[in-house]
PDB file of N, CA and C in Angstrom:
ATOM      1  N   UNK A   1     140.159  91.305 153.126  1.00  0.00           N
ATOM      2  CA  UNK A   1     140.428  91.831 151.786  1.00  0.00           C
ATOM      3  C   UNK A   1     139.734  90.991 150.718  1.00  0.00           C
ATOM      4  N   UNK A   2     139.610  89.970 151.254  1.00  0.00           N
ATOM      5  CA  UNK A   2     139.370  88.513 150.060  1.00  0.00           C
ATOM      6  C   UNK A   2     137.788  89.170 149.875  1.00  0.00           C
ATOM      7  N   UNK A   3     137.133  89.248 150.710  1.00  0.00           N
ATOM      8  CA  UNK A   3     135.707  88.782 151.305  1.00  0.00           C
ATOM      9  C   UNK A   3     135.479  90.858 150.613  1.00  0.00           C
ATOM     10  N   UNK A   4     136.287  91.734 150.414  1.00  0.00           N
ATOM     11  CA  UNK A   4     135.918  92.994 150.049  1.00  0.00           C
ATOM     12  C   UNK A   4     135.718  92.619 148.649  1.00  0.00           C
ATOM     13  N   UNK A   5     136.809  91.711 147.721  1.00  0.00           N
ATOM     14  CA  UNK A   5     136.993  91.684 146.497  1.00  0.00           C
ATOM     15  C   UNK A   5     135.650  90.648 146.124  1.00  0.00           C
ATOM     16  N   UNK A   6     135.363  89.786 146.981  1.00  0.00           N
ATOM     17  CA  UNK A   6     134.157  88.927 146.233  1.00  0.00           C
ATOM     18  C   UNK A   6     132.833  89.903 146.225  1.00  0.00           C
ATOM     19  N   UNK A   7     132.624  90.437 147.564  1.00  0.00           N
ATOM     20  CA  UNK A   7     131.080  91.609 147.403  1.00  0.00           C
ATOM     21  C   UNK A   7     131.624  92.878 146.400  1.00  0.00           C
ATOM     22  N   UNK A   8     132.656  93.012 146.034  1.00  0.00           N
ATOM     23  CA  UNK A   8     132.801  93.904 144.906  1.00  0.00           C
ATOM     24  C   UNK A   8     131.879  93.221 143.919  1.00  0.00           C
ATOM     25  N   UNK A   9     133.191  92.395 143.292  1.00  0.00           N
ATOM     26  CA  UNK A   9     132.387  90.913 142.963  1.00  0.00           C
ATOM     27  C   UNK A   9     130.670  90.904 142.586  1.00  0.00           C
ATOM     28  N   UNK A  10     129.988  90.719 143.505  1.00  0.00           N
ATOM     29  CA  UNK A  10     128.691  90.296 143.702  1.00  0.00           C
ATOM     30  C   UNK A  10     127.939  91.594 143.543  1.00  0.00           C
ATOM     31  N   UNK A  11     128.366  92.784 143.706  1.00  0.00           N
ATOM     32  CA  UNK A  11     128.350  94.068 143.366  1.00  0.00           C
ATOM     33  C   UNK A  11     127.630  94.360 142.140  1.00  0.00           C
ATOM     34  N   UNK A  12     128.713  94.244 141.557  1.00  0.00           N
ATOM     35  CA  UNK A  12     129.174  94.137 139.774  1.00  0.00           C
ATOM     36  C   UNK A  12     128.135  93.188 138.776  1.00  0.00           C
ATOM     37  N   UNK A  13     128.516  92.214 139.660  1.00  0.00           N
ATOM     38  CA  UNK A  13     127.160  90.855 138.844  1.00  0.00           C
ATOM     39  C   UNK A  13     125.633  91.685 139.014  1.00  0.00           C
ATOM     40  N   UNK A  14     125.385  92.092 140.224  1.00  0.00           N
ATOM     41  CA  UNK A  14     124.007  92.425 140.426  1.00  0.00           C
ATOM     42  C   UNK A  14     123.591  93.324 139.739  1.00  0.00           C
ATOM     43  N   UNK A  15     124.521  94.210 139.487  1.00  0.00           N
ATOM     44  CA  UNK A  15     124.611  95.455 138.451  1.00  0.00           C
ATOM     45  C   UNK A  15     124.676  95.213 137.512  1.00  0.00           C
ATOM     46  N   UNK A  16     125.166  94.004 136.546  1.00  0.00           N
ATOM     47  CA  UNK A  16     125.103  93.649 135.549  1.00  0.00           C
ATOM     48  C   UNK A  16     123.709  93.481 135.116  1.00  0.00           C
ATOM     49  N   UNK A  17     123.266  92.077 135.703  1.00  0.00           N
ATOM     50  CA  UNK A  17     122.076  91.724 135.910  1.00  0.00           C
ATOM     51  C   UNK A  17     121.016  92.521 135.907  1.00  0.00           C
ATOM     52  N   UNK A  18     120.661  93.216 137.000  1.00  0.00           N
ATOM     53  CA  UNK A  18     119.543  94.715 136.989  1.00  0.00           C
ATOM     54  C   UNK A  18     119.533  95.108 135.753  1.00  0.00           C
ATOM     55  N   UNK A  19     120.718  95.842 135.078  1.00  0.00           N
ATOM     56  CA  UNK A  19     120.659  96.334 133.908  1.00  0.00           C
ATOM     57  C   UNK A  19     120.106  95.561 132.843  1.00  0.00           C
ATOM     58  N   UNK A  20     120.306  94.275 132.671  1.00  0.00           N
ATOM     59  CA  UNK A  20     120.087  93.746 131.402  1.00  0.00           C
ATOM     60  C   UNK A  20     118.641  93.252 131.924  1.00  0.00           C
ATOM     61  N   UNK A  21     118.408  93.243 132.811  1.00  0.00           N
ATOM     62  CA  UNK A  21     116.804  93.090 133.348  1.00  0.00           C
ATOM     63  C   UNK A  21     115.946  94.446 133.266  1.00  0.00           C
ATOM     64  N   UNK A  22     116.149  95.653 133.107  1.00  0.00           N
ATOM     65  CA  UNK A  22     115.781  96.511 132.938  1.00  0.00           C
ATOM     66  C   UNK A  22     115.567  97.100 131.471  1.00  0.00           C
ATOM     67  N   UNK A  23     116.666  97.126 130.941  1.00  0.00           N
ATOM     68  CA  UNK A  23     117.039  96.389 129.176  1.00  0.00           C
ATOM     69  C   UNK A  23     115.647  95.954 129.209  1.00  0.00           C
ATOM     70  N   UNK A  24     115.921  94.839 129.542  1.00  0.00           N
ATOM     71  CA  UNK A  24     114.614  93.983 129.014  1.00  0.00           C
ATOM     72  C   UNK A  24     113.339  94.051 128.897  1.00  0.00           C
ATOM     73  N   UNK A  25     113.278  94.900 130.035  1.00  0.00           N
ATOM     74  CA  UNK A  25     111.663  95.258 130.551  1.00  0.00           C
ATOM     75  C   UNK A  25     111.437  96.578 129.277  1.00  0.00           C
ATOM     76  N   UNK A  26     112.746  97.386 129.180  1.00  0.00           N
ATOM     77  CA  UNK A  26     112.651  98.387 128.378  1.00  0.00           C
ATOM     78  C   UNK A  26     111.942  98.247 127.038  1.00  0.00           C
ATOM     79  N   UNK A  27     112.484  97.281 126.500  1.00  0.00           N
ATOM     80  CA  UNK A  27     112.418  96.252 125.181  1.00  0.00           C
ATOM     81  C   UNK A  27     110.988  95.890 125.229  1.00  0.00           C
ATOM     82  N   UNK A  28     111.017  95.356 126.324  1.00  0.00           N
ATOM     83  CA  UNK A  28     109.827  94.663 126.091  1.00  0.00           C
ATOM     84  C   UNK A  28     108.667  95.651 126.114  1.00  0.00           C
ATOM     85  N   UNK A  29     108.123  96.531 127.018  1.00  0.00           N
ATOM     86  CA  UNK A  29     107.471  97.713 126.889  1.00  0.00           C
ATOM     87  C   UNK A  29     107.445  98.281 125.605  1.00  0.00           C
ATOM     88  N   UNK A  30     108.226  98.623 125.016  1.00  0.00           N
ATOM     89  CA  UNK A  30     108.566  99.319 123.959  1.00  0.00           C
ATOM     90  C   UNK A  30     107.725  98.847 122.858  1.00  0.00           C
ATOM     91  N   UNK A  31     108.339  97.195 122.710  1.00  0.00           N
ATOM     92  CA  UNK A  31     107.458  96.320 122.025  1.00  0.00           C
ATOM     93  C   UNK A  31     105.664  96.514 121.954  1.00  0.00           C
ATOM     94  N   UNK A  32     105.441  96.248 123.232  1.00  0.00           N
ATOM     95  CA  UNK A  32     104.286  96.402 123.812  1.00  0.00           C
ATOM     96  C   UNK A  32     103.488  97.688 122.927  1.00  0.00           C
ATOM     97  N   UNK A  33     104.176  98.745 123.364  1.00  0.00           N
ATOM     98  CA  UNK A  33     103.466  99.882 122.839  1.00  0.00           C
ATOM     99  C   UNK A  33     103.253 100.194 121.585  1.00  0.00           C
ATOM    100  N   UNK A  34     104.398  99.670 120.588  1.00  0.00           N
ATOM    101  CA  UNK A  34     104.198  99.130 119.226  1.00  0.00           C
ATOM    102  C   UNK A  34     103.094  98.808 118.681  1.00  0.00           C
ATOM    103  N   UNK A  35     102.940  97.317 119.373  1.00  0.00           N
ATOM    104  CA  UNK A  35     102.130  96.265 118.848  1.00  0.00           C
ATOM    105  C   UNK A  35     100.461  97.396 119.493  1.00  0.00           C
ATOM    106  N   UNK A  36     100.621  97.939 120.324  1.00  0.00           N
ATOM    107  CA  UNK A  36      98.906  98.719 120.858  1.00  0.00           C
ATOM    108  C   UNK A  36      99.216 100.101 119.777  1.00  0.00           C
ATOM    109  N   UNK A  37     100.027 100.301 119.602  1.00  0.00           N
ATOM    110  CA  UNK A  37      99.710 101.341 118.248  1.00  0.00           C
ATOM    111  C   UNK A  37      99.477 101.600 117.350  1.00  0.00           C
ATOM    112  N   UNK A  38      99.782 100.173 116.403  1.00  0.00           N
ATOM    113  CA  UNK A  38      99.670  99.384 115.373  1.00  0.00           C
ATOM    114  C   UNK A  38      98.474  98.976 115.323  1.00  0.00           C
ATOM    115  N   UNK A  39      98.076  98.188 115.928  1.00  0.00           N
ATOM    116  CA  UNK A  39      96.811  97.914 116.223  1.00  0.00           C
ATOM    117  C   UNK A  39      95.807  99.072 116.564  1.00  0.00           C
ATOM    118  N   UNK A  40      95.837  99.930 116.984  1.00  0.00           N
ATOM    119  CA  UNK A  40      95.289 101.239 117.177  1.00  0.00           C
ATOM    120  C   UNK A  40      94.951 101.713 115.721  1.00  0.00           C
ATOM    121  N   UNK A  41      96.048 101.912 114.668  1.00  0.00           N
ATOM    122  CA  UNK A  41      96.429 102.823 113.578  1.00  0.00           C
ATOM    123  C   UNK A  41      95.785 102.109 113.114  1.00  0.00           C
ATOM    124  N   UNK A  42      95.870 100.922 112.991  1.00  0.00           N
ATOM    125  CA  UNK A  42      95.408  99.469 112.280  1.00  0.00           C
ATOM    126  C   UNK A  42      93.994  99.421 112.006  1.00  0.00           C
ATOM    127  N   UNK A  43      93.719 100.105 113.233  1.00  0.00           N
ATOM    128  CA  UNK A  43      91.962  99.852 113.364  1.00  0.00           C
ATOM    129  C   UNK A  43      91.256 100.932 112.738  1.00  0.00           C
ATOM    130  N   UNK A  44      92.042 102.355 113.131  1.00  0.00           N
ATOM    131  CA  UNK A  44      91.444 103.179 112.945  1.00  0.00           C
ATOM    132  C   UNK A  44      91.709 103.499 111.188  1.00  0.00           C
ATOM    133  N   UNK A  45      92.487 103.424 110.328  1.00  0.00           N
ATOM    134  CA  UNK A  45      92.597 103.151 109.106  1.00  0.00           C
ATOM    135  C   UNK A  45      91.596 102.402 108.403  1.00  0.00           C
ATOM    136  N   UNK A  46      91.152 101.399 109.081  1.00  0.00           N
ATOM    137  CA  UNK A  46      90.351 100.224 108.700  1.00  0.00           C
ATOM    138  C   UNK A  46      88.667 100.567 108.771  1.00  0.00           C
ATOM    139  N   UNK A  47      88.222 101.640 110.087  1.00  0.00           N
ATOM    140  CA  UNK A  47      87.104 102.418 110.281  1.00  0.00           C
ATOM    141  C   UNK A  47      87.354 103.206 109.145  1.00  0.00           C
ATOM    142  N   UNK A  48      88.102 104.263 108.952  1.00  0.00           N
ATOM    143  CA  UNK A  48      87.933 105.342 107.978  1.00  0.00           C
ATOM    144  C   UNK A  48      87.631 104.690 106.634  1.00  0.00           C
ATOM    145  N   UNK A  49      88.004 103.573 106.313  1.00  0.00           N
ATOM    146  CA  UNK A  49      88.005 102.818 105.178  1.00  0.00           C
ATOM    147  C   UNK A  49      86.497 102.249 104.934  1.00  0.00           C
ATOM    148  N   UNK A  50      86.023 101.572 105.872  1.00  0.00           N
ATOM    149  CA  UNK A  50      84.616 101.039 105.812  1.00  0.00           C
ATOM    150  C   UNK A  50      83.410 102.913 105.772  1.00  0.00           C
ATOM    151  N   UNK A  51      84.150 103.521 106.504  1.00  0.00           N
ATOM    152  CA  UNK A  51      83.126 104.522 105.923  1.00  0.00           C
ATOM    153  C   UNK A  51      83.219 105.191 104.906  1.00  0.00           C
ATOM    154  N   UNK A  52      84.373 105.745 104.088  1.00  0.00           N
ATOM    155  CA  UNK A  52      84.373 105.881 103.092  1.00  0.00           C
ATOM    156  C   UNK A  52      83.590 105.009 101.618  1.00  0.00           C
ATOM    157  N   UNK A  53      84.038 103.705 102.179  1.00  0.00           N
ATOM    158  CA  UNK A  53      83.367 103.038 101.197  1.00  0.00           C
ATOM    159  C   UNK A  53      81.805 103.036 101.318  1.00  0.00           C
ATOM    160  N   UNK A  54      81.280 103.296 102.327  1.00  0.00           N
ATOM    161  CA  UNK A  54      79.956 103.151 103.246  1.00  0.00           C
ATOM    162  C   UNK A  54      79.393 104.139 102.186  1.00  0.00           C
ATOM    163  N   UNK A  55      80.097 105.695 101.999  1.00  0.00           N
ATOM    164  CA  UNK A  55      79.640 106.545 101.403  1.00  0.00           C
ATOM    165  C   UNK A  55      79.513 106.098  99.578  1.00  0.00           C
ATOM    166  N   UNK A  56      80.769 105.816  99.409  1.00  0.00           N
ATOM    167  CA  UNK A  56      80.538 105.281  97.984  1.00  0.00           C
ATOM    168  C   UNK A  56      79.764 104.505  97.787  1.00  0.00           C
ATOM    169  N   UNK A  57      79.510 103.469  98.081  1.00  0.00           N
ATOM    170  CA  UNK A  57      78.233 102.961  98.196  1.00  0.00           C
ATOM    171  C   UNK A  57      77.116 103.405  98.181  1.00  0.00           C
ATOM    172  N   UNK A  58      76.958 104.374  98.710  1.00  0.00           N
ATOM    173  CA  UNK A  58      75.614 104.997  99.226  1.00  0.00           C
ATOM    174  C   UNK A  58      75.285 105.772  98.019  1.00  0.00           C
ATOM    175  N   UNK A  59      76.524 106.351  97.356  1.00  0.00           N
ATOM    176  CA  UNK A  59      76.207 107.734  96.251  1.00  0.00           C
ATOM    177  C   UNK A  59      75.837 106.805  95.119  1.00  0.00           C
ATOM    178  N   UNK A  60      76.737 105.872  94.887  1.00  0.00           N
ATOM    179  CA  UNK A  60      76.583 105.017  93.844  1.00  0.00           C
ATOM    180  C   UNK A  60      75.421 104.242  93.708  1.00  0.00           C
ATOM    181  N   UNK A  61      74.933 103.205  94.474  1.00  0.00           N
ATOM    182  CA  UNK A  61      73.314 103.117  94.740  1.00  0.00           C
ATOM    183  C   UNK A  61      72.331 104.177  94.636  1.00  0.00           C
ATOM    184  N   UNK A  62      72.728 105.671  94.547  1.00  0.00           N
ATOM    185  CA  UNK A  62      71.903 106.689  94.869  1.00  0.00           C
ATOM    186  C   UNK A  62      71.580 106.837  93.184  1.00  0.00           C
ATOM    187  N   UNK A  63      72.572 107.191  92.784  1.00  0.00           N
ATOM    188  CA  UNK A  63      72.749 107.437  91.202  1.00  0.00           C
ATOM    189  C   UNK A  63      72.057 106.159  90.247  1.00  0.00           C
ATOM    190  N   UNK A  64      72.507 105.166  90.841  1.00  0.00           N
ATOM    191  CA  UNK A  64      72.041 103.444  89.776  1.00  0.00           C
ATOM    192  C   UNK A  64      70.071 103.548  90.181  1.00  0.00           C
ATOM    193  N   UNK A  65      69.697 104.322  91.095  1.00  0.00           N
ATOM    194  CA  UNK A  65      68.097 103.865  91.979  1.00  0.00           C
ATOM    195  C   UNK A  65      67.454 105.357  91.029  1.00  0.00           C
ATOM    196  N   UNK A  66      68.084 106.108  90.682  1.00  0.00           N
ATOM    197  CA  UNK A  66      67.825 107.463  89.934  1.00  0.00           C
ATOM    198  C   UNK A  66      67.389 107.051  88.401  1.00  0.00           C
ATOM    199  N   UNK A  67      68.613 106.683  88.123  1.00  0.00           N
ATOM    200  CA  UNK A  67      68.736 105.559  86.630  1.00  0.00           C
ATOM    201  C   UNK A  67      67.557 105.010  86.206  1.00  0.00           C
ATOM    202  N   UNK A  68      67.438 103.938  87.515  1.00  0.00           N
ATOM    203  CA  UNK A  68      66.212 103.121  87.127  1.00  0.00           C
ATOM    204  C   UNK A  68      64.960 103.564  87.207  1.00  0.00           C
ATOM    205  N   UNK A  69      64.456 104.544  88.310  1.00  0.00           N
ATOM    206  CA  UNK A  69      63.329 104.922  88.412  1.00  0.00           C
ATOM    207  C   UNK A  69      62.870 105.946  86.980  1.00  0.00           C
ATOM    208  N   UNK A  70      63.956 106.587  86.523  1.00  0.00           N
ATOM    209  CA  UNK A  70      63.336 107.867  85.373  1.00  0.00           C
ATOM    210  C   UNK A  70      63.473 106.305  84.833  1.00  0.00           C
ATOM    211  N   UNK A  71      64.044 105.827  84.656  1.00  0.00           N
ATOM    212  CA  UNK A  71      63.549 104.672  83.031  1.00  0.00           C
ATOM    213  C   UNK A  71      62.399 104.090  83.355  1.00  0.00           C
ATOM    214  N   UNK A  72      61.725 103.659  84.594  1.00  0.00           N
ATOM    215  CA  UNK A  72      60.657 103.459  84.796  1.00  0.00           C
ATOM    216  C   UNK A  72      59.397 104.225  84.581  1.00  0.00           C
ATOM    217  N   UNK A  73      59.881 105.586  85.162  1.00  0.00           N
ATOM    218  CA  UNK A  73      59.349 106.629  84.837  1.00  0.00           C
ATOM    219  C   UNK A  73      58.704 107.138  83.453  1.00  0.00           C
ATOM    220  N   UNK A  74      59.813 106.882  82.538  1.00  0.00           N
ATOM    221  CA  UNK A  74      59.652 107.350  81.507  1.00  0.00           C
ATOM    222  C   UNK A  74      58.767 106.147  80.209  1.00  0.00           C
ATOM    223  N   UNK A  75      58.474 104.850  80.821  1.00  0.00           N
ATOM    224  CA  UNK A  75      57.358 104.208  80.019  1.00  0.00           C
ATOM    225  C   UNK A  75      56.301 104.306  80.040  1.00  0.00           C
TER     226      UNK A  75
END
């Protein structure tokens, strides 16, 4: 009877255990996928950004090189 109640016992603990080890792994994954999504969003925000500006740049140099040439032009 003794020896039923301790592997109950040991049962219970292991089951405890697993779970909060699984928990954990859960957590931690979770985390994981976060931090690669973030970083994902992160990046890709950061591309759309450099090309946008890529373009402004480009129009704006386009317009200032227009500027200068008719004023050149025009002496």
């Amino acid at each position: 009877m003794a020896s039923k109640i301790v592997a109950a016992k040991d049962i219970i603990t292991l089951h405890g255990s697993a779970a909060i080890v699984s928990e954990f792994f859960f957590v931690y994954f979770q985390f994981l996928t976060d931090i690669i999504t973030f970083r994902f969003c992160d990046f890709f925000s950061e591309t759309t950004n450099l090309r946008r500006n890529h373009k402004t740049n480009l129009r704006r140099n386009h317009k200032t090189n227009l500027r200068r040439n008719h004023h050149h032009l025009r002496r």
